[in-house]
Protein backbone atom coordinates (compact mmCIF):
# COMPACT_ATOMS: atom_id res chain seq x y z
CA UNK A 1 138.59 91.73 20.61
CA UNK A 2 135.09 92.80 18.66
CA UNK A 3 135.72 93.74 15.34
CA UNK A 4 131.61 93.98 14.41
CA UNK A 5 129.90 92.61 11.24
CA UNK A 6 133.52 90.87 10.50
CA UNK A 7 132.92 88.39 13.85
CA UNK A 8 129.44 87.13 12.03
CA UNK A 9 131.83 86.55 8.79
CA UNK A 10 134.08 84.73 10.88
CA UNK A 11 131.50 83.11 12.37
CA UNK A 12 129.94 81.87 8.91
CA UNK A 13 133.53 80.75 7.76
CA UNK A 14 134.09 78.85 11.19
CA UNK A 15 131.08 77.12 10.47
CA UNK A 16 131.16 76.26 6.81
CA UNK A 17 135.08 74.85 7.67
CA UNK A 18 133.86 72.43 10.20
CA UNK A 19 131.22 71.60 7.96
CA UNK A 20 132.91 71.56 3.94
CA UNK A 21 136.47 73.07 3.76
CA UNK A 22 135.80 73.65 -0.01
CA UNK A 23 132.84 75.28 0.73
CA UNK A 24 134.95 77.75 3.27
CA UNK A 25 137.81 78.28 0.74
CA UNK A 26 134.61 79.25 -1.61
CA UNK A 27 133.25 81.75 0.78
CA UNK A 28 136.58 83.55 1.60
CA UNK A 29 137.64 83.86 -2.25
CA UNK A 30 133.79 85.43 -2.98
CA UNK A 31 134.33 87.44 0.15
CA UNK A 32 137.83 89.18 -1.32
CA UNK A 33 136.37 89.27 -4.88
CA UNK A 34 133.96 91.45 -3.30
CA UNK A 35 135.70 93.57 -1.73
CA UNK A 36 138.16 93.87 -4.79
CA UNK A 37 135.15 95.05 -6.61
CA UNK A 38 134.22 97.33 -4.16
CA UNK A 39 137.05 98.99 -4.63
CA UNK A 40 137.34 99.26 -7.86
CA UNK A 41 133.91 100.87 -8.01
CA UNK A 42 134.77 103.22 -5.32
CA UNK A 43 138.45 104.16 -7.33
CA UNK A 44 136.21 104.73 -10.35
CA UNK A 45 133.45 107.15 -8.67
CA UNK A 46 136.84 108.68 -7.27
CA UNK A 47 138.21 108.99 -10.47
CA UNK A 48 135.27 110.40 -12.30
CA UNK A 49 134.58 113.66 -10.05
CA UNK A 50 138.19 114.61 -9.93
CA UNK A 51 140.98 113.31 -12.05
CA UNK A 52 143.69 111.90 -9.81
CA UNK A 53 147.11 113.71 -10.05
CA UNK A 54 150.41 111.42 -10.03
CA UNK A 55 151.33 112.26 -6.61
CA UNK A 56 147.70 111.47 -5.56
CA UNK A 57 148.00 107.65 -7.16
CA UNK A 58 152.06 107.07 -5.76
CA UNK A 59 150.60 107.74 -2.28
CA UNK A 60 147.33 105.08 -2.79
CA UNK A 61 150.10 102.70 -4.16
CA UNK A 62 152.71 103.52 -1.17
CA UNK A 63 149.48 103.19 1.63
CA UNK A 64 148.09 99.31 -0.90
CA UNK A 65 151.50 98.31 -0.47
CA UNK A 66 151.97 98.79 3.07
CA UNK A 67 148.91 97.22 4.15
CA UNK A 68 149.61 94.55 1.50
CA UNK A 69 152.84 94.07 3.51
CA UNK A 70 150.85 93.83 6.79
CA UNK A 71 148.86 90.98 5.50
CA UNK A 72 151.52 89.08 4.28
CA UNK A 73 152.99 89.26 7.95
CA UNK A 74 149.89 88.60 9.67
CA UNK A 75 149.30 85.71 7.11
CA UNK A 76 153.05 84.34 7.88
CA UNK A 77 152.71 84.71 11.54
CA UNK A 78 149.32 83.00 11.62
CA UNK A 79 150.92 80.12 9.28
CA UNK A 80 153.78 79.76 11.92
CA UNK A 81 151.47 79.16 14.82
CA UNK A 82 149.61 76.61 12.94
CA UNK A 83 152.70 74.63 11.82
CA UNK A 84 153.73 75.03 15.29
CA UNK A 85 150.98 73.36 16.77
CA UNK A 86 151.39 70.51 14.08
CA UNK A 87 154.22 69.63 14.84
CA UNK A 88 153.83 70.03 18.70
CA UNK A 89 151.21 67.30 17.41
CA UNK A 90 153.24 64.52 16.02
CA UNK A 91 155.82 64.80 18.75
CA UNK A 92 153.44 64.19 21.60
CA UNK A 93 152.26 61.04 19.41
CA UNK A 94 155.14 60.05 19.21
CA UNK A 95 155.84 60.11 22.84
CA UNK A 96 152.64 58.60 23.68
CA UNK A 97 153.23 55.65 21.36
CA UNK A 98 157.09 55.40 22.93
CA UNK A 99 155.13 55.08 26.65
CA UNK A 100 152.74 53.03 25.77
CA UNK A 101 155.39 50.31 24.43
CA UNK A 102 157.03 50.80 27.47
CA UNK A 103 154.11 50.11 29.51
CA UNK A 104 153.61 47.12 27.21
CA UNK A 105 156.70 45.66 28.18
CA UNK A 106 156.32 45.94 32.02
CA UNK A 107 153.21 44.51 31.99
CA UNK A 108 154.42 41.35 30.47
CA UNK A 109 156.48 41.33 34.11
CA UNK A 110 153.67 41.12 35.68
CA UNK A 111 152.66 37.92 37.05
CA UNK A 112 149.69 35.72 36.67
CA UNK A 113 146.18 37.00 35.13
CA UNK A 114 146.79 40.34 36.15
CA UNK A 115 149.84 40.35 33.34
CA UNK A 116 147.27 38.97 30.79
CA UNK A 117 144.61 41.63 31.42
CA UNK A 118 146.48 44.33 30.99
CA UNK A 119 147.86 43.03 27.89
CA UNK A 120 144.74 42.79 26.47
CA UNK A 121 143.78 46.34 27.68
CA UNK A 122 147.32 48.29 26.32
CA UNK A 123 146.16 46.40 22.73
CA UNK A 124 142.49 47.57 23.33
CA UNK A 125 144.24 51.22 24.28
CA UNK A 126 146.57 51.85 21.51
CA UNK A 127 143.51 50.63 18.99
CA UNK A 128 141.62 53.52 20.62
CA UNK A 129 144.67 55.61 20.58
CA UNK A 130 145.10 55.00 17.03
CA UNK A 131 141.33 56.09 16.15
CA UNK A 132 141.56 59.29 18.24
CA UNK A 133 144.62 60.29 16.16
CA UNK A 134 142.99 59.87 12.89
CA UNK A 135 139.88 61.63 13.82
CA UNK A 136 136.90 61.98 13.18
CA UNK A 137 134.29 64.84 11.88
CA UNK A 138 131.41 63.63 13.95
CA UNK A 139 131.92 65.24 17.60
CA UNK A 140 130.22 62.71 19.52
CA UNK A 141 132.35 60.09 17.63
CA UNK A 142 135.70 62.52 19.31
CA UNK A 143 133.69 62.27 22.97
CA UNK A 144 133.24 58.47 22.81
CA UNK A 145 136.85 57.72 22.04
CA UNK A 146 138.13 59.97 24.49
CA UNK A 147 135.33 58.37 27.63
CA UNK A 148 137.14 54.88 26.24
CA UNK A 149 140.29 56.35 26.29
CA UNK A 150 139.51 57.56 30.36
CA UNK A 151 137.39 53.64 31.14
CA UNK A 152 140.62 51.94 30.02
CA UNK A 153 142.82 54.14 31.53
CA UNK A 154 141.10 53.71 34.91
CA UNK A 155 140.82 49.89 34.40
CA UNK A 156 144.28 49.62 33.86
CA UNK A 157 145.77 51.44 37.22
CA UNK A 158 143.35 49.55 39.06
CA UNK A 159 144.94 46.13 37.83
CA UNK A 160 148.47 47.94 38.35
CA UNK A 161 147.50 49.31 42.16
CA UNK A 162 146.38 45.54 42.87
CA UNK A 163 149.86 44.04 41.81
CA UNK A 164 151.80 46.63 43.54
CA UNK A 165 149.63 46.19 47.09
CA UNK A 166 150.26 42.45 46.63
CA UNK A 167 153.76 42.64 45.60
CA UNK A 168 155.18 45.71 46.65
CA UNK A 169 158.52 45.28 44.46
CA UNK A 170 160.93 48.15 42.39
CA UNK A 171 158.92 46.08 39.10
CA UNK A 172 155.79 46.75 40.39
CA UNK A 173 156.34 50.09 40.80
CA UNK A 174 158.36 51.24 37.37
CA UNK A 175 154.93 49.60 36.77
CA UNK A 176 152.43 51.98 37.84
CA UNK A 177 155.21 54.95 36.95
CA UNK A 178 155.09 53.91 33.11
CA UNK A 179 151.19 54.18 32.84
CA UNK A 180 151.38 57.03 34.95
CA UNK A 181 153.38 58.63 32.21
CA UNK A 182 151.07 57.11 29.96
CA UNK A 183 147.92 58.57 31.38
CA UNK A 184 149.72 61.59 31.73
CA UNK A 185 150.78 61.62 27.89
CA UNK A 186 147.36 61.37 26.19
CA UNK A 187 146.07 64.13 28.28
CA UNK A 188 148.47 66.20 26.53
CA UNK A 189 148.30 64.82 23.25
CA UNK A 190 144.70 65.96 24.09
CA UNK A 191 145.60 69.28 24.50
CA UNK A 192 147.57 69.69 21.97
CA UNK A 193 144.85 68.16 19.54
CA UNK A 194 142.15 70.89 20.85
CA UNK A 195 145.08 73.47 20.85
CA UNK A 196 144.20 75.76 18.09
CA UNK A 197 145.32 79.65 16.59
CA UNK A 198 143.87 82.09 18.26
CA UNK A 199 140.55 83.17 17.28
CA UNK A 200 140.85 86.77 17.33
CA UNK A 201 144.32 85.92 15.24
CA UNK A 202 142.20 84.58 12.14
CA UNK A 203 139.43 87.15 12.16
CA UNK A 204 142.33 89.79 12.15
CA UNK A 205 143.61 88.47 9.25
CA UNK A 206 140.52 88.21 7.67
CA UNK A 207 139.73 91.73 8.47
CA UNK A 208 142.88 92.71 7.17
CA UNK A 209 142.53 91.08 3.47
CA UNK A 210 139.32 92.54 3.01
CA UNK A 211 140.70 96.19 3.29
CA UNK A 212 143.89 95.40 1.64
CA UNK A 213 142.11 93.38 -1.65
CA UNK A 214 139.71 96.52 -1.03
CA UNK A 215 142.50 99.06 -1.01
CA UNK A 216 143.68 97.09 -4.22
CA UNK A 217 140.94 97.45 -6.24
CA UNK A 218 140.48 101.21 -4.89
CA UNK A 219 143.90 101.52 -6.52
CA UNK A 220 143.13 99.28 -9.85
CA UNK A 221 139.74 101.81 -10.15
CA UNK A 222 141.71 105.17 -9.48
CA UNK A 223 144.03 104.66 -12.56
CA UNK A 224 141.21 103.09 -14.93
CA UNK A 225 142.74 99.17 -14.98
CA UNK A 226 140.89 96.19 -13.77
CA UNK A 227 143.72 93.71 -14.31
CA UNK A 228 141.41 90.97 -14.26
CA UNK A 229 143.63 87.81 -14.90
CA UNK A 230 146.08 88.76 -12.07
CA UNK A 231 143.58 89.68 -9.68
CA UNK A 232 141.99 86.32 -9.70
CA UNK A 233 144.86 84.68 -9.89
CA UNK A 234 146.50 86.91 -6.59
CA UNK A 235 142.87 86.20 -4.71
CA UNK A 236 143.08 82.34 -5.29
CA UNK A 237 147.11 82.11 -4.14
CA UNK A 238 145.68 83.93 -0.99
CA UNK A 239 142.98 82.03 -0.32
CA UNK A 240 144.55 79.45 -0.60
CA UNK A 241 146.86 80.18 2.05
CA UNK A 242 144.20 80.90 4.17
CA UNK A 243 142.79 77.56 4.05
CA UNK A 244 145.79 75.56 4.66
CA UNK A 245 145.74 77.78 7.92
CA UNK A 246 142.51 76.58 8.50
CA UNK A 247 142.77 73.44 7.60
CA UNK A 248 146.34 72.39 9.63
CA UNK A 249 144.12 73.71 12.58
CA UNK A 250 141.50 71.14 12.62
CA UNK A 251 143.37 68.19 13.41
CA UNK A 252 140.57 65.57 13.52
CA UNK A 253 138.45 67.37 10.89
CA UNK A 254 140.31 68.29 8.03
CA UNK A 255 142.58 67.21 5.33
CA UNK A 256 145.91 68.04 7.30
CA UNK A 257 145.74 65.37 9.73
CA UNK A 258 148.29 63.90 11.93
CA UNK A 259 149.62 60.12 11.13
CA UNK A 260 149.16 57.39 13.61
CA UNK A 261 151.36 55.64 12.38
CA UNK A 262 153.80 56.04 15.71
CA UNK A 263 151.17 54.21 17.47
CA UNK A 264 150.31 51.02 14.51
CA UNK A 265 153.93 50.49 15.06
CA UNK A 266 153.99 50.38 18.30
CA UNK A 267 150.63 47.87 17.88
CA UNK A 268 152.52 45.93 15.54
CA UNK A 269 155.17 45.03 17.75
CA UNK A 270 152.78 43.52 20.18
CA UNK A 271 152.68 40.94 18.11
CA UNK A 272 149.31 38.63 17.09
CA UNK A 273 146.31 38.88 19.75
CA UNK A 274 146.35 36.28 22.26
């Protein structure tokens, strides 16, 4: 869904949050300020050619309101969806961490250097694990850890597949089923970590507060009062809220991030390298 010159101010906001989240909030408080002025000009020039009659300034309040109400909805629904996916987040951690014990504890069935290896490889893992969780703002920093992630990965089955053809035993195979699961695990975790709100979802609610704070100020102009002090105080609650939208969904970028700390326990309890 187009919505015009508001995609290229989407656009610019996208950018400066992957870039400075301050900077973002910034942009998107400037950006209603300006349209609250906007509108107060426009209720003034209003105003001036032809005095507005009571009924005239109920229905401008009865038509802020109601748009005002649309925001707030579009604002809670968009909040939902991010808290959604945060928490869809820390559960599929948590899972990962749970399968990565367990595969931790069948490989110490396994016999000989095999056993060893992939000891040293599930510690080697969860480390990487651990640093893909916490994030990182540098892309090719995200693409490294997730190639290690895949190298390990690979290494690891191949050690499994070799015990299994040489023993062919029910251990060998709850073996290769737990790192299955595994594998299988920090795919999704990987999903859910490049999961985000819908795009057209944020631009729609940032086309929506610029004609409501607009429609605002229309009314503030219309009736001769600026009400400066609330205003600014109403723009920075709001943009506020918009940022902690954007900021819960960017994961591995922002300052809502999800804690590893599912995984350093489950490191922790393998005990001192070897």
């Amino acid at each position: 869904m187009s919505l015009g010159p508001f995609d290229t101010l989407f656009a610019s906001l996208n950018g400066l949050a992957n870039g400075n989240l301050h900077l973002a909030g910034l942009f998107v408080l400037l950006l209603l300020l300006l349209a609250l002025e906007i509108g107060v000009q426009l209720g003034q020039f209003i105003a001036r050619r032809h005095a507005p009659t009571d009924g005239q300034k109920s229905s401008v309040n009865f038509a802020t309101a109601g748009m005002m109400g649309l925001l707030a909805f579009l604002l809670g629904v968009s909040l939902s969806m991010a808290s959604d996916r945060y928490q869809q987040r820390r559960d599929s951690v948590l899972a990962e961490a749970n399968a990565i014990g367990t595969a931790w504890l069948r490989a110490t069935v396994a016999t000989g250097a095999e056993g060893e290896a992939m000891q040293r490889l599930l510690r080697d893992y969860t480390e990487t694990r651990i640093a893909v969780v916490r994030g990182s703002s540098d892309p090719a920093e995200v693409d490294r850890l997730n190639q290690r992630t895949n190298s390990i990965q690979n290494e690891l089955w191949q050690i499994a597949r070799t015990v299994a053809e040489r023993s062919p035993t029910p251990i060998s195979g709850l073996l290769l089923s737990s790192l299955n699961e595994m594998i299988d695990l920090s795919l999704t975790n990987r999903r859910n970590f490049t999961s985000h709100v819908p795009a057209y979802v944020l631009r729609l609610l940032l086309t929506v507060s610029v004609f409501a704070v607009g429609a605002v100020g229309y009314g503030f102009g219309l009736v001769g009062g600026r009400q400066p002090g609330l205003s600014v105080l109403l723009l920075g609650v709001w943009t506020l809220a918009i940022v902690l939208i954007i900021d819960i969904d960017r994961p591995q970028s922002g300052e809502v991030r999800i804690d590893p700390a599912p995984l350093v326990w489950t490191l922790q309890g393998f005990g001192p390298a070897k």
